[in-house]
Every structure is written in C-alpha cells, then in structure tokens.
PDB file of N, CA and C in Angstrom:
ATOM      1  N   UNK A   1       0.851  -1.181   0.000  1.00  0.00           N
ATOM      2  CA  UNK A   1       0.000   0.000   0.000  1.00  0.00           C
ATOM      3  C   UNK A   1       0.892   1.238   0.000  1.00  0.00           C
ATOM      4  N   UNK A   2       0.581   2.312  -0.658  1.00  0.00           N
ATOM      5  CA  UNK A   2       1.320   3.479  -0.770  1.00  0.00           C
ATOM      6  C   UNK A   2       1.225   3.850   0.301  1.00  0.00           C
ATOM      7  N   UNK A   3       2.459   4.896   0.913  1.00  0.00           N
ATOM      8  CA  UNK A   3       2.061   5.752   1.925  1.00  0.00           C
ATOM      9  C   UNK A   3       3.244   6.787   1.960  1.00  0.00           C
ATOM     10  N   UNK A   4       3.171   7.628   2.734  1.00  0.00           N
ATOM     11  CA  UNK A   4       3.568   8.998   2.957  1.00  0.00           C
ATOM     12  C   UNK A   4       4.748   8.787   3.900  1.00  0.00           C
ATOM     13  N   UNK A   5       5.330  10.035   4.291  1.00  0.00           N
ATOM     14  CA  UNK A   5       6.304  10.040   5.767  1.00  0.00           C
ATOM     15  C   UNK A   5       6.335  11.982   5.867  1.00  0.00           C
ATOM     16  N   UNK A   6       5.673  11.710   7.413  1.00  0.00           N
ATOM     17  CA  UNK A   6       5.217  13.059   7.469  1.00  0.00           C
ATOM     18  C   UNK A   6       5.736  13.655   9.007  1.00  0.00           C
ATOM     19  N   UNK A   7       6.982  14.799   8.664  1.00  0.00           N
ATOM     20  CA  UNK A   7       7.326  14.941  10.175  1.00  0.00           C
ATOM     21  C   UNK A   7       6.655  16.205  11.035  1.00  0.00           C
ATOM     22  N   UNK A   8       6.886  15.193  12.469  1.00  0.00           N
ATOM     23  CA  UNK A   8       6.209  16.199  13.828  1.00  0.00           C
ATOM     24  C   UNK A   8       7.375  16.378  14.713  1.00  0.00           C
ATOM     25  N   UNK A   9       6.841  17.692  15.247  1.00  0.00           N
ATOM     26  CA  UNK A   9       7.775  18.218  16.247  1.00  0.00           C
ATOM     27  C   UNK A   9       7.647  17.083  17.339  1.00  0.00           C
ATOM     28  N   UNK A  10       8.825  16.875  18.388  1.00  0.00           N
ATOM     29  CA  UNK A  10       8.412  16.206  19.816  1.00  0.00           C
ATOM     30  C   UNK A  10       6.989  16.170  20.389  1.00  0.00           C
ATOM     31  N   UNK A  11       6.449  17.344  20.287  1.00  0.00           N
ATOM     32  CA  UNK A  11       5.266  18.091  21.213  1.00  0.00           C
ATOM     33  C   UNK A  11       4.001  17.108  19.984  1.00  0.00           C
ATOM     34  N   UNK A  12       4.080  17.851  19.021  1.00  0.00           N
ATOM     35  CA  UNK A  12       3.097  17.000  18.034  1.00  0.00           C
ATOM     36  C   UNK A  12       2.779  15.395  18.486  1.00  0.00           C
ATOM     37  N   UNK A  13       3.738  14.731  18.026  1.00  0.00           N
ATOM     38  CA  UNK A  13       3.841  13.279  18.121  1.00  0.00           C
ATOM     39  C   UNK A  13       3.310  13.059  19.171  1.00  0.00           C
ATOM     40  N   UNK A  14       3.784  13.576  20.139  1.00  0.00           N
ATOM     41  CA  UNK A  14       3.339  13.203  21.703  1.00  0.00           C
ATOM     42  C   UNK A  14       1.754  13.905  22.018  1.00  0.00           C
ATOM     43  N   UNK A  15       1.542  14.368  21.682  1.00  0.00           N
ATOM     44  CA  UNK A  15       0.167  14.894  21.331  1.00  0.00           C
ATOM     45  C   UNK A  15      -0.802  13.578  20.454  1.00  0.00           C
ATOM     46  N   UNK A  16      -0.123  12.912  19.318  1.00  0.00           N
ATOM     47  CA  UNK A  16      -0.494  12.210  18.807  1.00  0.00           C
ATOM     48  C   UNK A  16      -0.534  10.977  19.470  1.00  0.00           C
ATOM     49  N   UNK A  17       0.295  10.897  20.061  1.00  0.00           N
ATOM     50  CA  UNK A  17       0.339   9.279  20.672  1.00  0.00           C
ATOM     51  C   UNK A  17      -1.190   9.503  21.380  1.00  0.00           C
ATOM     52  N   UNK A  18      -0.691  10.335  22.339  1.00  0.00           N
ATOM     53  CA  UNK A  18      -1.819  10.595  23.223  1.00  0.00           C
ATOM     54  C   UNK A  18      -3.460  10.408  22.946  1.00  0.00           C
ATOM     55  N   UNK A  19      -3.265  11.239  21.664  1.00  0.00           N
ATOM     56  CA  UNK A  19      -4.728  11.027  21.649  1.00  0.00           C
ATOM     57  C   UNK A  19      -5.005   9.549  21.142  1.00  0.00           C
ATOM     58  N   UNK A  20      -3.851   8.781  20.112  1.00  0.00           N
ATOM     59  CA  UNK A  20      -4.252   7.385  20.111  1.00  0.00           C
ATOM     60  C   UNK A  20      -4.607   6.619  20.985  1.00  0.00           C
ATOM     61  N   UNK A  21      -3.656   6.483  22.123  1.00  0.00           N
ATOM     62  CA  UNK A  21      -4.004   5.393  23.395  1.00  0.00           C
ATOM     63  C   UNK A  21      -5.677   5.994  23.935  1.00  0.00           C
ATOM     64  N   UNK A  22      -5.777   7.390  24.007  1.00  0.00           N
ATOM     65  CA  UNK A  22      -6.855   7.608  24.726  1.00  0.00           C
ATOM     66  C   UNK A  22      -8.389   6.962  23.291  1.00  0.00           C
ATOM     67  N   UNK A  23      -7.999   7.161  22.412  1.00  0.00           N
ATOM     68  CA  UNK A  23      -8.786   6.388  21.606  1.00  0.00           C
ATOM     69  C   UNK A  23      -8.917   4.565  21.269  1.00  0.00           C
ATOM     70  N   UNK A  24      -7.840   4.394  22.163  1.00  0.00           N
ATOM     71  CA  UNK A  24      -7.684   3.105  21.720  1.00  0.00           C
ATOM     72  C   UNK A  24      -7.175   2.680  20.258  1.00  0.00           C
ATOM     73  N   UNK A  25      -6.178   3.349  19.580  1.00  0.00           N
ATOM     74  CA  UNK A  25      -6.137   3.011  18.329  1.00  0.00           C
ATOM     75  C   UNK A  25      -5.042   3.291  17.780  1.00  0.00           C
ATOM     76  N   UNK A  26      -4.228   2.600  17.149  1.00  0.00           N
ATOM     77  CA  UNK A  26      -2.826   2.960  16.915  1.00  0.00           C
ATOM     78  C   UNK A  26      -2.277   4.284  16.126  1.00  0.00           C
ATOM     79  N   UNK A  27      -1.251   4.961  16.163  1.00  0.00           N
ATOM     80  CA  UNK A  27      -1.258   6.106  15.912  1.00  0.00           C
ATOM     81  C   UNK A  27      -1.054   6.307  14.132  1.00  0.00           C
ATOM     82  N   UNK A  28      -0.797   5.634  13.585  1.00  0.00           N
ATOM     83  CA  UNK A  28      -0.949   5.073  12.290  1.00  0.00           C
ATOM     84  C   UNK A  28      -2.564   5.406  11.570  1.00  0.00           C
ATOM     85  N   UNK A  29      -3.637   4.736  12.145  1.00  0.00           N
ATOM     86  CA  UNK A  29      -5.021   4.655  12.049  1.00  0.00           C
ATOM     87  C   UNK A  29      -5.716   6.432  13.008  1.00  0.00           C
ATOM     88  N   UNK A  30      -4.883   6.810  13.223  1.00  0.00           N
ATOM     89  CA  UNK A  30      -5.520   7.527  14.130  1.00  0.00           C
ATOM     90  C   UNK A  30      -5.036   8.876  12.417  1.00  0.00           C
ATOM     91  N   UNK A  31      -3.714   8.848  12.530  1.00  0.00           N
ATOM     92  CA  UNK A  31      -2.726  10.353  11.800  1.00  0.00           C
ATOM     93  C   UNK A  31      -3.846   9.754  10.396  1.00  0.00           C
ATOM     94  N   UNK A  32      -4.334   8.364   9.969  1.00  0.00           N
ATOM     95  CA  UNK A  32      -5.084   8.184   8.472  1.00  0.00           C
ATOM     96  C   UNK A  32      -6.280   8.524   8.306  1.00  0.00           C
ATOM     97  N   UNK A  33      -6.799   8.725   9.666  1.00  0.00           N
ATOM     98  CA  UNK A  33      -8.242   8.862   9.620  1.00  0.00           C
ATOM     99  C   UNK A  33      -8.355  10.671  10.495  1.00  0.00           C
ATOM    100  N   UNK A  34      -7.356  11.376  10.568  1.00  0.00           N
ATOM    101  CA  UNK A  34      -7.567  12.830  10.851  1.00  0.00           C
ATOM    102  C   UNK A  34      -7.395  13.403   9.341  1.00  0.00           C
ATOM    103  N   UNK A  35      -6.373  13.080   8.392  1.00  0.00           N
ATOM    104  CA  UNK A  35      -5.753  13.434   7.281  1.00  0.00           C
ATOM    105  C   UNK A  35      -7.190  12.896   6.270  1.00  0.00           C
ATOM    106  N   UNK A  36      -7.906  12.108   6.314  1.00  0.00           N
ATOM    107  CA  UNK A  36      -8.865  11.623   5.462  1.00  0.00           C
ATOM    108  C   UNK A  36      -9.906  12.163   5.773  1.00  0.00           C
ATOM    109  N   UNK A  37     -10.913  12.315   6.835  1.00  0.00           N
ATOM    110  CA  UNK A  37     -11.558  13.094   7.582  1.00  0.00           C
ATOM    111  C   UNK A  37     -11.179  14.813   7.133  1.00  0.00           C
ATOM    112  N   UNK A  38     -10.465  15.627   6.954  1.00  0.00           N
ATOM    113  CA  UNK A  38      -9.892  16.767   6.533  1.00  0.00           C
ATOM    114  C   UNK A  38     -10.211  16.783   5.525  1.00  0.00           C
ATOM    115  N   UNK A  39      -9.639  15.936   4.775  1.00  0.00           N
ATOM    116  CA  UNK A  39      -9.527  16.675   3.178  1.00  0.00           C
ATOM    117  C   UNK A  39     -11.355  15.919   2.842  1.00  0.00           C
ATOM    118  N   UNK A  40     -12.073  15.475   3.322  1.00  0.00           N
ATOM    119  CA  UNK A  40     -13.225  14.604   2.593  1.00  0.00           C
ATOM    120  C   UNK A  40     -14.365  16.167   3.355  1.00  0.00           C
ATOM    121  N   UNK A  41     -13.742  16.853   4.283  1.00  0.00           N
ATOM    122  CA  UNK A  41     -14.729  18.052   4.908  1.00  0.00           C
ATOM    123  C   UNK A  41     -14.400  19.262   4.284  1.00  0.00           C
ATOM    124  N   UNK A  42     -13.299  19.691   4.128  1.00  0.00           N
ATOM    125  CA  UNK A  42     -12.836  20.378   3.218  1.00  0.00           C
ATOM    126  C   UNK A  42     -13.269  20.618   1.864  1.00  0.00           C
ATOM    127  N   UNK A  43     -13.293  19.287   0.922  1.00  0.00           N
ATOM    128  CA  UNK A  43     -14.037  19.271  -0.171  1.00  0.00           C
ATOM    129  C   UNK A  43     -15.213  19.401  -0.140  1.00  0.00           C
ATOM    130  N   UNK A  44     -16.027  18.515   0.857  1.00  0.00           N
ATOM    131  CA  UNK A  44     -17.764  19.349   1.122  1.00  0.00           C
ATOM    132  C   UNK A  44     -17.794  20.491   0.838  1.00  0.00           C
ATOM    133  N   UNK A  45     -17.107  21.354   1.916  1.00  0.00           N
ATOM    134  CA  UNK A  45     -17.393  22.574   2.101  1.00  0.00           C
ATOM    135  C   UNK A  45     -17.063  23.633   0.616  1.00  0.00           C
ATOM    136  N   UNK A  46     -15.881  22.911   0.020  1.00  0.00           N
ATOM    137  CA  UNK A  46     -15.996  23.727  -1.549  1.00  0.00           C
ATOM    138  C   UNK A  46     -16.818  23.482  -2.037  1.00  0.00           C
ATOM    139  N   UNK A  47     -17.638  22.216  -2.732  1.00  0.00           N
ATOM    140  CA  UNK A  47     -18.983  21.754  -3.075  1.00  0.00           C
ATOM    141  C   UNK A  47     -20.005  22.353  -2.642  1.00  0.00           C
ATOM    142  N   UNK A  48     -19.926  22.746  -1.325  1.00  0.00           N
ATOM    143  CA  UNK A  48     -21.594  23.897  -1.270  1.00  0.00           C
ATOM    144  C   UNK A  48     -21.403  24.874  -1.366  1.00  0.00           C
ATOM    145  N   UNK A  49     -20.101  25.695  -1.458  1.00  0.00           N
ATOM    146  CA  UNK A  49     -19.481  27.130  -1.363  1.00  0.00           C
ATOM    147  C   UNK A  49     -19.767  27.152  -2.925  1.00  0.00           C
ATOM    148  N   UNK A  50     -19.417  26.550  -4.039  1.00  0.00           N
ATOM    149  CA  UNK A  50     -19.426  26.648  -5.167  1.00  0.00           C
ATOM    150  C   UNK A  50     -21.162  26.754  -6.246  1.00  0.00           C
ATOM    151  N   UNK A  51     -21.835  25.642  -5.363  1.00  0.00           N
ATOM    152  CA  UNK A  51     -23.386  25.448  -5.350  1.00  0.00           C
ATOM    153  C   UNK A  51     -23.825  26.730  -4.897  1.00  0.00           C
ATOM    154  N   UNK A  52     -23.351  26.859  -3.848  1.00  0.00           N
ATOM    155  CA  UNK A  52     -24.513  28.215  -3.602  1.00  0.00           C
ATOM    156  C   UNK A  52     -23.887  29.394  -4.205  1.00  0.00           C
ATOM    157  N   UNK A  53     -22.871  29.706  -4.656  1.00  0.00           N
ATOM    158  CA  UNK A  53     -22.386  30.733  -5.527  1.00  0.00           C
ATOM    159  C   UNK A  53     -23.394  30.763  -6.910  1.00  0.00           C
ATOM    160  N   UNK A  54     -23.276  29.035  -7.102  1.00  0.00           N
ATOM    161  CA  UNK A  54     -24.075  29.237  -8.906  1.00  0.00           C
ATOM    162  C   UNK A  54     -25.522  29.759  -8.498  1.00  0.00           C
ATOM    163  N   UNK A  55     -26.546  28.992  -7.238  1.00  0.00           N
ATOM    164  CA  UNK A  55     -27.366  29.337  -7.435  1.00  0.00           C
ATOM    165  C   UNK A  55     -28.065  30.899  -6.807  1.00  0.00           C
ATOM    166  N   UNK A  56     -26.901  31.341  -6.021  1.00  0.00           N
ATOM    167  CA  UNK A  56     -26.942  32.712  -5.840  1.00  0.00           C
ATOM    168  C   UNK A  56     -26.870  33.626  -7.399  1.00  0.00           C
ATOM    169  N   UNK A  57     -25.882  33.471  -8.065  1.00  0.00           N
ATOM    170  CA  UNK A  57     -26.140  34.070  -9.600  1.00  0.00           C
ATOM    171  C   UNK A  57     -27.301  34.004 -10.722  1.00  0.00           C
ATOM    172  N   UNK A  58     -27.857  32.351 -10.430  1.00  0.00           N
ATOM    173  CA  UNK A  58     -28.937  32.599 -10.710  1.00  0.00           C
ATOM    174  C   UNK A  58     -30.103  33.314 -10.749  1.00  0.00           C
ATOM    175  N   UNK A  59     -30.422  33.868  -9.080  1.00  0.00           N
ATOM    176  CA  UNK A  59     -31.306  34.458  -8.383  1.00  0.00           C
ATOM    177  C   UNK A  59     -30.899  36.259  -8.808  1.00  0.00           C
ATOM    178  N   UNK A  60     -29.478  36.459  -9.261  1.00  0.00           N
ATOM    179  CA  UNK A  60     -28.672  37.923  -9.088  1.00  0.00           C
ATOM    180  C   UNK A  60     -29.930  38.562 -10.209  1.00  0.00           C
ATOM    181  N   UNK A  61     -30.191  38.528 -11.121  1.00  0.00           N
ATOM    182  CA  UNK A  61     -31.178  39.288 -12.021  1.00  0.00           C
ATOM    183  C   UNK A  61     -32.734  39.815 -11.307  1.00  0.00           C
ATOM    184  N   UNK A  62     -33.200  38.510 -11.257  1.00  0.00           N
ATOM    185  CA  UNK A  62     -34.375  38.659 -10.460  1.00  0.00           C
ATOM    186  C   UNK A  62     -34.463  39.384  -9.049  1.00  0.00           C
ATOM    187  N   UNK A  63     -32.818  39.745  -8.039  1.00  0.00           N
ATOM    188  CA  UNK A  63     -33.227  40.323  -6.665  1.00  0.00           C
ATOM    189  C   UNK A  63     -32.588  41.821  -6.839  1.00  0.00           C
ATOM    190  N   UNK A  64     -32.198  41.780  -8.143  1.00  0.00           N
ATOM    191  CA  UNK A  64     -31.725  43.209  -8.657  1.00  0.00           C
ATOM    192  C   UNK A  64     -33.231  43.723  -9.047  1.00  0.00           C
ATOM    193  N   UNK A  65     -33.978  43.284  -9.827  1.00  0.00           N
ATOM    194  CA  UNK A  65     -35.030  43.839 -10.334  1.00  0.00           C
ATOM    195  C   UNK A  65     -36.093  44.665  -8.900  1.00  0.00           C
ATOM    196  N   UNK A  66     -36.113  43.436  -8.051  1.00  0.00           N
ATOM    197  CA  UNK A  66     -36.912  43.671  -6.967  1.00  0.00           C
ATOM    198  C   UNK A  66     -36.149  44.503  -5.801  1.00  0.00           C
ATOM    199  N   UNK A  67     -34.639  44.569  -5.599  1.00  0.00           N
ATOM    200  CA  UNK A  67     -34.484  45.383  -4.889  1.00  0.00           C
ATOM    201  C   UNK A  67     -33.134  46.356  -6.049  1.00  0.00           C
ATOM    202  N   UNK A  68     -33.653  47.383  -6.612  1.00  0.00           N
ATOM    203  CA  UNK A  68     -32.968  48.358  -7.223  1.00  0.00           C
ATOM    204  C   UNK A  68     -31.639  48.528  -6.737  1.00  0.00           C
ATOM    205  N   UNK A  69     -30.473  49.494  -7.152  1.00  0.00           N
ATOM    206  CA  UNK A  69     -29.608  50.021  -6.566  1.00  0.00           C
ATOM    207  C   UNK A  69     -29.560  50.749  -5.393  1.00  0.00           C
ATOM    208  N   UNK A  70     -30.327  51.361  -5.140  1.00  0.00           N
ATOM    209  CA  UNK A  70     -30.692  52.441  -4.079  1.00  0.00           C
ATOM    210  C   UNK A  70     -31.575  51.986  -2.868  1.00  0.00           C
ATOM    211  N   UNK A  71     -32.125  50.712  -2.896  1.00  0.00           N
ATOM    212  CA  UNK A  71     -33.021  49.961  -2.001  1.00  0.00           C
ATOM    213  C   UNK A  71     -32.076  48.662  -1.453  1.00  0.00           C
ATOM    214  N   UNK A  72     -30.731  48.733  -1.661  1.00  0.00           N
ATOM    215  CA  UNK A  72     -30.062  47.495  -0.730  1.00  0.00           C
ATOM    216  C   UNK A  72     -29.213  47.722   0.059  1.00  0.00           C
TER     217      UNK A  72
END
C-alpha cells in the first residue's frame, strides 16, 4: 500500500500518541483517519461554497429587479 512520511515536532507526536491510546487506536489509524476526515470536509465545504455561488447568480437578475440600486 502506498504511503507517505510526514514529520512532527516532539510536542506534536506526543500529542499524537496521546490522543491514540486515549482512543484506543494505533497512531498510524488515528494520523489516516484525521488526514482523510480533513480533506473529505474540506471538499464538502468547496462543493456547497461553489453550489450556492451558482445558485446565488442565478437568483442575481431577479433580486436586482426587486431590490434596485438604491433599495439594498
């Protein structure tokens, strides 16, 4: 399986361990599933940022008509 090599300060790691044991879960499964978790919320959040941009432009004609220059 492919994988990465990704360095932490002392403080990090030990931060990391930490929260593994307190999860029960090796720190391996723990650093794959914060890094996967991230980027899979991240992309949501461009996906509705982008959605509601289009369908905000949609609406831009029609809330210009109803609220003029001088009425927003």
């Amino acid at each position: 399986m492919p994988g990465i090599t990704i360095e932490f300060t002392e403080e990090e790691l030990a931060e990391l361990r930490a929260e593994a044991k307190e999860q029960g879960v090796a720190i391996k499964r723990l650093a794959h599933d914060i890094l996967t978790e991230g980027v899979v919320r991240r992309r949501q959040k461009q996906r509705f940022v982008e959605g509601a941009v289009k369908k905000a432009f949609e609406y831009k004609a029609e809330f210009e008509l109803a609220f003029p220059e001088g009425q927003r």
